[in-house]
PDB file of N, CA and C in Angstrom:
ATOM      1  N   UNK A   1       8.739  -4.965  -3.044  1.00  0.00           N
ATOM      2  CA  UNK A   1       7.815  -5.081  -4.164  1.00  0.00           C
ATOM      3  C   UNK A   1       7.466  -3.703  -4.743  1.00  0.00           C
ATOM      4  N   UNK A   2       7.226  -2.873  -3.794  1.00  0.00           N
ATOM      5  CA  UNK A   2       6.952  -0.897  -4.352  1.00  0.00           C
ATOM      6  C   UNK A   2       8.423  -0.802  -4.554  1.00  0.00           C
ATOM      7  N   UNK A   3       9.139  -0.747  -4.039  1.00  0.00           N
ATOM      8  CA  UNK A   3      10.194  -0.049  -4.466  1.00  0.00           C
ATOM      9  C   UNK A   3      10.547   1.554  -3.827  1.00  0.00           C
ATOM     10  N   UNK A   4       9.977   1.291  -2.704  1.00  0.00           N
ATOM     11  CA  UNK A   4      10.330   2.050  -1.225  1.00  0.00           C
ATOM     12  C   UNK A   4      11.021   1.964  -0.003  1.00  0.00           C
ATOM     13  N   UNK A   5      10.907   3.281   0.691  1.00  0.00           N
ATOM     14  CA  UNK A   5      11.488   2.689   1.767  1.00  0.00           C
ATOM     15  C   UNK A   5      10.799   1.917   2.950  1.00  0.00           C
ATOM     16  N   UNK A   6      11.069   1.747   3.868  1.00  0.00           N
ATOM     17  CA  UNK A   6      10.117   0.891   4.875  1.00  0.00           C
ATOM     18  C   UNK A   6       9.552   1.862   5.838  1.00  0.00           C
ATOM     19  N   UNK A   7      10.025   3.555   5.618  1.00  0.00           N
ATOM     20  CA  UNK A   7       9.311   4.428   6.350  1.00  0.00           C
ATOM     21  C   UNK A   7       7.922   4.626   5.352  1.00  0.00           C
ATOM     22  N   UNK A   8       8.136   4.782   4.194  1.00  0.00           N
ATOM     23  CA  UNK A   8       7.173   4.941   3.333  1.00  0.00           C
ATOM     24  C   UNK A   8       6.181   4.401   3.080  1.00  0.00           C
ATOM     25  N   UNK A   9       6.188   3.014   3.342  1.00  0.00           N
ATOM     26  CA  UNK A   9       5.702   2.169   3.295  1.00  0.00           C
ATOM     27  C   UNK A   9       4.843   1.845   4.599  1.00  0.00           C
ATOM     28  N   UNK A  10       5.511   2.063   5.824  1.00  0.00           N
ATOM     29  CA  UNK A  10       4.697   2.458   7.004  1.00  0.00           C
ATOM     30  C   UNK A  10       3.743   3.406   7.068  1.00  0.00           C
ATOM     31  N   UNK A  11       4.180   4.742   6.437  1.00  0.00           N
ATOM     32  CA  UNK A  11       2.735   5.564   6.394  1.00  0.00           C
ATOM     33  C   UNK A  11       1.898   5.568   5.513  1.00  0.00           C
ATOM     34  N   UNK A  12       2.430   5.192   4.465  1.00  0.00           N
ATOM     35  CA  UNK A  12       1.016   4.574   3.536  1.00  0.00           C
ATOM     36  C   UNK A  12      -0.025   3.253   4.328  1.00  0.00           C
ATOM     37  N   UNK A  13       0.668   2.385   5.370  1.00  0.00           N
ATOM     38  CA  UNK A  13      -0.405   1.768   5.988  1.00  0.00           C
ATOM     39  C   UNK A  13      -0.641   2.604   7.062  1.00  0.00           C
ATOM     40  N   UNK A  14      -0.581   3.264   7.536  1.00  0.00           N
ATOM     41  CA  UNK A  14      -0.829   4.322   8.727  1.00  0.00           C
ATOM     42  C   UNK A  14      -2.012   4.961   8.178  1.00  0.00           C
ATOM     43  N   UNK A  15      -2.108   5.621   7.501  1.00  0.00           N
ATOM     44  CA  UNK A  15      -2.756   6.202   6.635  1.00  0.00           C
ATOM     45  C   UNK A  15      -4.061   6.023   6.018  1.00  0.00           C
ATOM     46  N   UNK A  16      -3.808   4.558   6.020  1.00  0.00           N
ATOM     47  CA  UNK A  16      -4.993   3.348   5.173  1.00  0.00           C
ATOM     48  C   UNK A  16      -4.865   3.667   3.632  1.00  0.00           C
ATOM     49  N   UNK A  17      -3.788   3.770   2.892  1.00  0.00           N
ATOM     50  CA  UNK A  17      -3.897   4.227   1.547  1.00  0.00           C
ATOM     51  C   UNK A  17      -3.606   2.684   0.760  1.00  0.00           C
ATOM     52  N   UNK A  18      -2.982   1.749   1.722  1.00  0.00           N
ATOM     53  CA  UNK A  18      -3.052   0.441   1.201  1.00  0.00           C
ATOM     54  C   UNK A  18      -3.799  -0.485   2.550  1.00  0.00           C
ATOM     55  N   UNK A  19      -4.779  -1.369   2.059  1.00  0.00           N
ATOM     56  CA  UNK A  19      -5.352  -1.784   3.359  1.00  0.00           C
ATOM     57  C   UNK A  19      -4.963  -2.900   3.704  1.00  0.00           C
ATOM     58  N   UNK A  20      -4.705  -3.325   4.210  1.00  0.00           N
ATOM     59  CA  UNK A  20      -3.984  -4.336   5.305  1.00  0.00           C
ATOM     60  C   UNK A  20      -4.610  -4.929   7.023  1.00  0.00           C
ATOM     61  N   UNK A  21      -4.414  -5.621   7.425  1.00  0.00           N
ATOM     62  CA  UNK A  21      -4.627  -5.835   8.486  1.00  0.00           C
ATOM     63  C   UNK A  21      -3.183  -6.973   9.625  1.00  0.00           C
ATOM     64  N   UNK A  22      -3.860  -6.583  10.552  1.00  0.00           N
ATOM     65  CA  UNK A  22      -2.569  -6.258  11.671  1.00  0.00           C
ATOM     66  C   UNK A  22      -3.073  -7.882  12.430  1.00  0.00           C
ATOM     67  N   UNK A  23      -1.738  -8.934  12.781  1.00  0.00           N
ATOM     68  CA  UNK A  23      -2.048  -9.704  13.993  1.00  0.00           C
ATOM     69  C   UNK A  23      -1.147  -9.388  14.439  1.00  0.00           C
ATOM     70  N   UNK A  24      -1.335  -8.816  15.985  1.00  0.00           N
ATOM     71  CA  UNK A  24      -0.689  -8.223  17.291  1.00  0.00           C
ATOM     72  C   UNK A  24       0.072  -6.927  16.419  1.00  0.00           C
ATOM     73  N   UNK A  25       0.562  -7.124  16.349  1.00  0.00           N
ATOM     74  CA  UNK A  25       1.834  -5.842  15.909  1.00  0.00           C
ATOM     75  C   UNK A  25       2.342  -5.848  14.465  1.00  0.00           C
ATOM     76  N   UNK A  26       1.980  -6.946  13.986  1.00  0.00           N
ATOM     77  CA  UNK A  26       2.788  -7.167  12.626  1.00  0.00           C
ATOM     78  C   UNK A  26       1.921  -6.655  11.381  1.00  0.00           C
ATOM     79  N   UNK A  27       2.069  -5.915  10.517  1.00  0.00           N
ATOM     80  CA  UNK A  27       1.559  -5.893   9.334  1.00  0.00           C
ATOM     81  C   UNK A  27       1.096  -6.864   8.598  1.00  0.00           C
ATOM     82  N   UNK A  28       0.091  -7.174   7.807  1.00  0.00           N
ATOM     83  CA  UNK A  28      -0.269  -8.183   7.072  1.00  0.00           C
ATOM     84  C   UNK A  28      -1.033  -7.388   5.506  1.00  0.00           C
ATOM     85  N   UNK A  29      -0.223  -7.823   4.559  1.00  0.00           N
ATOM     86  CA  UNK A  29      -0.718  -6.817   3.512  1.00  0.00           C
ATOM     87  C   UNK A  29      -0.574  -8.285   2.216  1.00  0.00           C
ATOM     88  N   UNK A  30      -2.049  -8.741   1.914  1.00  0.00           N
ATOM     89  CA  UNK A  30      -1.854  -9.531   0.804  1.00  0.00           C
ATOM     90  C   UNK A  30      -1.969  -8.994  -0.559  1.00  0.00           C
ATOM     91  N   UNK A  31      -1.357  -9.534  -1.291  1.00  0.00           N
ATOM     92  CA  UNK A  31      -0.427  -8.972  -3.110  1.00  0.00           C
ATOM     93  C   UNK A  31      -1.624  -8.527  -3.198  1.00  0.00           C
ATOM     94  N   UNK A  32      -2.971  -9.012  -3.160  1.00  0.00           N
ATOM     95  CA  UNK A  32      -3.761  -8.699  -3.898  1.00  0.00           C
ATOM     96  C   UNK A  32      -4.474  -7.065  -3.594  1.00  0.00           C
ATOM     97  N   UNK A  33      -3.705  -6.550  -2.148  1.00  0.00           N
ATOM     98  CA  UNK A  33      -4.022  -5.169  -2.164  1.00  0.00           C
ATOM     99  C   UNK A  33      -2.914  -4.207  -2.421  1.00  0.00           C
ATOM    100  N   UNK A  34      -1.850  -4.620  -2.860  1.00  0.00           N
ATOM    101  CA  UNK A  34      -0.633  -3.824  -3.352  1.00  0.00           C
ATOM    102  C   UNK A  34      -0.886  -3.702  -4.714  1.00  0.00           C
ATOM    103  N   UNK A  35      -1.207  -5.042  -4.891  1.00  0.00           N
ATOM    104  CA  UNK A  35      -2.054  -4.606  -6.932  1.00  0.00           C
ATOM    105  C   UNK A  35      -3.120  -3.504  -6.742  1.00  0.00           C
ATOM    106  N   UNK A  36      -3.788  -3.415  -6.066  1.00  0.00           N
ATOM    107  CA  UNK A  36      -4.801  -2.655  -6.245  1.00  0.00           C
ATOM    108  C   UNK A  36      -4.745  -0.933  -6.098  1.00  0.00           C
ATOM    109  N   UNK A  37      -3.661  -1.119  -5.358  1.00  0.00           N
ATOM    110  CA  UNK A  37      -3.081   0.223  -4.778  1.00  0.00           C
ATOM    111  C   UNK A  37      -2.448   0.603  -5.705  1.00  0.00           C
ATOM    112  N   UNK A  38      -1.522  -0.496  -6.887  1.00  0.00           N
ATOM    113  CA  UNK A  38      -0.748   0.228  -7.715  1.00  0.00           C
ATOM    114  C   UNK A  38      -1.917   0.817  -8.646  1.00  0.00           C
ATOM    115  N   UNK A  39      -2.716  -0.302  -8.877  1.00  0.00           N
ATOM    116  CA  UNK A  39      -3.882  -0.014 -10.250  1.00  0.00           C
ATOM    117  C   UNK A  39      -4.307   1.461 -10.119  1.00  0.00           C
ATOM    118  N   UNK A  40      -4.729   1.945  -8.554  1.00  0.00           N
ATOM    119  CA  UNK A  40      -5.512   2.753  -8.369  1.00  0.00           C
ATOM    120  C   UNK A  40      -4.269   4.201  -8.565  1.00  0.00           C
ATOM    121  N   UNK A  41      -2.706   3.971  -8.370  1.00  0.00           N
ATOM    122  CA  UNK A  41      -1.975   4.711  -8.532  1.00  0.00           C
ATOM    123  C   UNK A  41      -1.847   4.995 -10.059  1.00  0.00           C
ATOM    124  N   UNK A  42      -1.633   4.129 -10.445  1.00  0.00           N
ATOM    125  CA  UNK A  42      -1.374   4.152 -11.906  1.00  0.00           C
ATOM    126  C   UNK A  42      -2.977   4.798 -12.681  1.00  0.00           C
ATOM    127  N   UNK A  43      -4.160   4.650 -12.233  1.00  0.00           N
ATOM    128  CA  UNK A  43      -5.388   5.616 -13.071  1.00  0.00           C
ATOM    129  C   UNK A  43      -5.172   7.065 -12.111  1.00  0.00           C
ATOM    130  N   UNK A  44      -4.560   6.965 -11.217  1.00  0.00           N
ATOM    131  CA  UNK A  44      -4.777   8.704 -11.125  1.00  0.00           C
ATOM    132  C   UNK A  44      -3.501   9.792 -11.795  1.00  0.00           C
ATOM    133  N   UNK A  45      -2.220   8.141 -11.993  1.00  0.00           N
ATOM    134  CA  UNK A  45      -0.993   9.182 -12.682  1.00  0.00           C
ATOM    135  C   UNK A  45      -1.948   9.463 -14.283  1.00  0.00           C
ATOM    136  N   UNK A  46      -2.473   8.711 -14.648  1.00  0.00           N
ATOM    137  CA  UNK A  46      -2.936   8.906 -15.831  1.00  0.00           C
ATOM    138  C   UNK A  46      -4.210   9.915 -16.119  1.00  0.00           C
ATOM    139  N   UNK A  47      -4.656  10.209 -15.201  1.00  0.00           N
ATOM    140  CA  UNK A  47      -5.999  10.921 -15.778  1.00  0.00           C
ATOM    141  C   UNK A  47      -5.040  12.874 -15.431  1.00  0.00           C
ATOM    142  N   UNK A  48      -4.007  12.650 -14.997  1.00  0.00           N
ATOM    143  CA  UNK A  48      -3.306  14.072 -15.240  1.00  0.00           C
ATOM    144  C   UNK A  48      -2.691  14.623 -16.197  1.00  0.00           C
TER     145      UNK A  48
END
């Protein structure tokens, strides 16, 4: 859906830069915080 790799994508949840939550081991990241992450990407490409 980003259009990354799956290392990249690991440390952006490592990180907490997209928030998500974990059952046992697995990632759990619903659309509605990948939108938000882009939104919030997309106002900081813009205010440069």
């Amino acid at each position: 859906m980003l259009g990354i790799s799956t290392k990249t994508a690991y440390k952006l949840l490592k990180e907490n830069k997209i928030k998500h939550f974990m059952i046992g081991r697995i990632y759990k990241i619903p659309k509605y915080y990948i939108l938000t992450y882009l939104e919030i990407l997309d106002q900081t490409n813009s205010n440069k």
